[in-house]
N, C-alpha and C. Protein backbone atom coordinates (compact mmCIF):
# COMPACT_ATOMS: atom_id res chain seq x y z
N UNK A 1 0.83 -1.18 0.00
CA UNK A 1 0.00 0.00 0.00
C UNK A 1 0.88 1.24 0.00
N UNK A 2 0.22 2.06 -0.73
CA UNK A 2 1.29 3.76 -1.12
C UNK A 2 1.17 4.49 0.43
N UNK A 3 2.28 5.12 0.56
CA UNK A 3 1.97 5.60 1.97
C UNK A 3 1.50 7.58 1.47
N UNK A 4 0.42 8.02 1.23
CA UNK A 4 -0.23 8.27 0.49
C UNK A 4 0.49 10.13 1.32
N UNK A 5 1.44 10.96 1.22
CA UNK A 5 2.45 11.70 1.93
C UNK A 5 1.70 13.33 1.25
N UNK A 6 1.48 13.84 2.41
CA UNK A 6 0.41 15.21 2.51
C UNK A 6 0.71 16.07 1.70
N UNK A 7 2.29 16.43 0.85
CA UNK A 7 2.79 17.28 1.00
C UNK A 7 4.05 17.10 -0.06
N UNK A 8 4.15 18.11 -1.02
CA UNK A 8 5.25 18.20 -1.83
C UNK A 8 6.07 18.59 -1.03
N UNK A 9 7.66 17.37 -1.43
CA UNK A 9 8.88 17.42 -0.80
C UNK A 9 9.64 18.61 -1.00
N UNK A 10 9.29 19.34 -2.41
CA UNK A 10 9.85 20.44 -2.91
C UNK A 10 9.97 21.56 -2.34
N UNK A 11 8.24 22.36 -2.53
CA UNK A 11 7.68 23.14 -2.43
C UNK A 11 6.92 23.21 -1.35
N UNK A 12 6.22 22.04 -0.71
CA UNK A 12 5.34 21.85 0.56
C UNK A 12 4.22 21.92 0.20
N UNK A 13 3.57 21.99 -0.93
CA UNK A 13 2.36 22.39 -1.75
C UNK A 13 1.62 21.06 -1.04
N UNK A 14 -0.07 20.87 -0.65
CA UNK A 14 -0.49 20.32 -0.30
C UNK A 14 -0.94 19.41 -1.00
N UNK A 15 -1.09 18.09 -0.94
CA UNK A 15 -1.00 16.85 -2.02
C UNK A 15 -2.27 16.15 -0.77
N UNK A 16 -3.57 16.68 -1.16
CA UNK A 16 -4.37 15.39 -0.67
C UNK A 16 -4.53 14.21 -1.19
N UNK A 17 -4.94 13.41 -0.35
CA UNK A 17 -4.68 11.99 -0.78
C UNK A 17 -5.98 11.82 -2.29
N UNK A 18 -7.30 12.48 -1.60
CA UNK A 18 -8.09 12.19 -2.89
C UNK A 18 -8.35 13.17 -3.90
N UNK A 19 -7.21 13.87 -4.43
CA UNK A 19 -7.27 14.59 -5.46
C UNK A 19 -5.90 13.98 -6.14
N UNK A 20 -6.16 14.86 -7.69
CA UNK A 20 -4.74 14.53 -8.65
C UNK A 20 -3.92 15.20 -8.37
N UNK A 21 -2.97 14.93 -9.09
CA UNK A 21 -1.89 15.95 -9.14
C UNK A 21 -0.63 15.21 -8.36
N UNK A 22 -0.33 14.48 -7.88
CA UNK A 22 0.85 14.27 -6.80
C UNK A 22 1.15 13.03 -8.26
N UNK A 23 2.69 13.19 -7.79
CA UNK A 23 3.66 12.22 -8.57
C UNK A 23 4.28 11.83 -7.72
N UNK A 24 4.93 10.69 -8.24
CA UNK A 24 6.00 9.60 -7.03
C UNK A 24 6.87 9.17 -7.62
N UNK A 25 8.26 8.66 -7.16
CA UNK A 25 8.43 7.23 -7.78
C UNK A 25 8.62 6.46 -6.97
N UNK A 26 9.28 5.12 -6.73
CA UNK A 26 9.68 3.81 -6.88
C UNK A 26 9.81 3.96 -5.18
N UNK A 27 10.32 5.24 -4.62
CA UNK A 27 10.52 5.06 -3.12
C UNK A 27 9.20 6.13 -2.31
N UNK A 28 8.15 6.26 -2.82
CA UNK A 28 6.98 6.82 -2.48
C UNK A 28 7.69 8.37 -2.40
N UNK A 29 8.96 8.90 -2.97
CA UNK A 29 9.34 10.27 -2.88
C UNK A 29 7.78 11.11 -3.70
N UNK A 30 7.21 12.21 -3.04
CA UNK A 30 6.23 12.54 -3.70
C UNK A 30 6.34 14.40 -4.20
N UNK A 31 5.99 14.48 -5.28
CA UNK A 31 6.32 15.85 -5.76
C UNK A 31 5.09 16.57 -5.98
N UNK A 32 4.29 17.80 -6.13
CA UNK A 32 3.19 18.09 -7.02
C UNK A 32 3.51 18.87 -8.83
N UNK A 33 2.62 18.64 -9.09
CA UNK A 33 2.63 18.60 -10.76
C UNK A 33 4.01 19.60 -11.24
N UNK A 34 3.61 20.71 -10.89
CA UNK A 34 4.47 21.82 -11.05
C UNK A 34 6.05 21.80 -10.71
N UNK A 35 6.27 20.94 -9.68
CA UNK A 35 7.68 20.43 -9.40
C UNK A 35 8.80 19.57 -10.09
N UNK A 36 7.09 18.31 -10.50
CA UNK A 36 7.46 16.92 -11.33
C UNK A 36 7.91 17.16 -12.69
N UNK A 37 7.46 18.57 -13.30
CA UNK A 37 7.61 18.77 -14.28
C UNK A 37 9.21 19.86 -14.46
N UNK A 38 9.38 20.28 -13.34
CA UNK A 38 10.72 21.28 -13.41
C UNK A 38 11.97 20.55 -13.00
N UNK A 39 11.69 19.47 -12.95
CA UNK A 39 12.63 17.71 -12.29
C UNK A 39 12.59 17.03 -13.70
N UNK A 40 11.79 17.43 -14.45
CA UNK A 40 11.84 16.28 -15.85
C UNK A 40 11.14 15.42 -15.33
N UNK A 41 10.47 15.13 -14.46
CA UNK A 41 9.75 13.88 -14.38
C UNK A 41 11.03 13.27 -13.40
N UNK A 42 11.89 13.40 -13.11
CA UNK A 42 13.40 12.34 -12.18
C UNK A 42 12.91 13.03 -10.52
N UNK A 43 13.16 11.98 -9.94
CA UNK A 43 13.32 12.24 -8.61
C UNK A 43 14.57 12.74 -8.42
N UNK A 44 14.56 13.54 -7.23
CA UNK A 44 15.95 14.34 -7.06
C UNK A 44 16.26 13.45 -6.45
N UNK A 45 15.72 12.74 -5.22
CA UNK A 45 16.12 12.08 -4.58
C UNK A 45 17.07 10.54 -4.88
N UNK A 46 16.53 10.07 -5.67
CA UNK A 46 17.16 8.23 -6.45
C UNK A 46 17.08 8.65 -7.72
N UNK A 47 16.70 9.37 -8.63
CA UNK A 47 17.29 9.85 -9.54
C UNK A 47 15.90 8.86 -10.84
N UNK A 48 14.99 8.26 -9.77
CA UNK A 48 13.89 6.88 -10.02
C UNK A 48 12.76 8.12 -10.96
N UNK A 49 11.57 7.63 -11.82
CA UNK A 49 10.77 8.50 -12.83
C UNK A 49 10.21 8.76 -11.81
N UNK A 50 8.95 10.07 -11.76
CA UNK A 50 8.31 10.70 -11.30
C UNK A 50 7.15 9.94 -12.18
N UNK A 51 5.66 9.11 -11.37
CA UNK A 51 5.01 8.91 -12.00
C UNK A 51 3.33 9.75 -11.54
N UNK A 52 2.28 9.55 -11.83
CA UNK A 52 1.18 10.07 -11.57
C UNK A 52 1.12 9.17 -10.39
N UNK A 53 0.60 9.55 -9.13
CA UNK A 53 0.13 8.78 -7.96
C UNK A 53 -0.95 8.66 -7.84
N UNK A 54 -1.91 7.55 -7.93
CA UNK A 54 -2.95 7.13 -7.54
C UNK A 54 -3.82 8.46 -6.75
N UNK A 55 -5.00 8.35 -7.05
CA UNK A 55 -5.89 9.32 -5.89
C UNK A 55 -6.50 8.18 -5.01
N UNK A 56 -6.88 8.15 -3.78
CA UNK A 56 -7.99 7.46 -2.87
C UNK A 56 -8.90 7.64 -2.61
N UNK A 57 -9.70 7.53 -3.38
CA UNK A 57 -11.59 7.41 -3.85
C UNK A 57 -12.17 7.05 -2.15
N UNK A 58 -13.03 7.27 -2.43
CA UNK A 58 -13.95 6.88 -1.43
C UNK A 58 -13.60 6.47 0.18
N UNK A 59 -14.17 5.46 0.74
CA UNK A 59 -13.82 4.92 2.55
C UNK A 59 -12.70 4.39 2.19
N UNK A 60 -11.26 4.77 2.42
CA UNK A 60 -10.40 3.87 3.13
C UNK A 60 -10.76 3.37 4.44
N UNK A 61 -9.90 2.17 4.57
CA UNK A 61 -10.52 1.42 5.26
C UNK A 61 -9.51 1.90 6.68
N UNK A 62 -10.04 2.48 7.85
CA UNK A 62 -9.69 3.14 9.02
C UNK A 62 -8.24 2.68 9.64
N UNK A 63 -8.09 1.33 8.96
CA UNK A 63 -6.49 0.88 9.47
C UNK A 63 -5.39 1.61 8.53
N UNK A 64 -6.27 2.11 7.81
CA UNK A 64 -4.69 2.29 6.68
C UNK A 64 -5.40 3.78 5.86
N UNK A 65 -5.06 4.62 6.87
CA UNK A 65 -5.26 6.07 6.66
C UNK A 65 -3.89 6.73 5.84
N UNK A 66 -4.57 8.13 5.26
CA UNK A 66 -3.66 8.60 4.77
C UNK A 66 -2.30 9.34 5.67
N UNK A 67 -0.91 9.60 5.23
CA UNK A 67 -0.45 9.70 5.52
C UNK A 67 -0.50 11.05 6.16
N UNK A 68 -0.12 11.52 7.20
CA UNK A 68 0.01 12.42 8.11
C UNK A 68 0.78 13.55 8.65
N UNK A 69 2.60 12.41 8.30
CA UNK A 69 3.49 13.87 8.21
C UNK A 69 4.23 14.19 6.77
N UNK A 70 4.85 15.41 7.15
CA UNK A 70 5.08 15.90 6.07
C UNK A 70 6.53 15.91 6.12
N UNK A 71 7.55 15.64 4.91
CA UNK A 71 8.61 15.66 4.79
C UNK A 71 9.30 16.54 4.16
């Protein structure tokens, strides 16, 4: 499961879990659109693609909430 992270690493721009816009890659590093795109799509971090991240529709299920802090 994506650990679904509040918050562009960049910028701090707010990345809710059930809207678009947040990108990731391979180590849940998460960017918003505007970042992912001034990175080329590369994580700064592992150097891994920046992809579109999932949104979370509807009831998650109460054990496995969205993520909380911000990095």
């Amino acid at each position: 499961m994506l650990e679904m992270r509040p918050a562009c690493e960049r910028c701090t721009a707010d990345l809710p879990a059930d809207a678009p816009g947040a990108f990731i890659c391979s180590f849940e590093c998460t960017f918003c659109a505007e970042c992912a795109d001034a990175l080329d799509e590369r994580c700064p971090n592992c150097g891994g693609e920046l992809l579109d991240r999932p949104t979370r529709l509807g009831e998650a299920p109460p054990q496995k909430p969205a993520a909380g802090r911000r990095h």
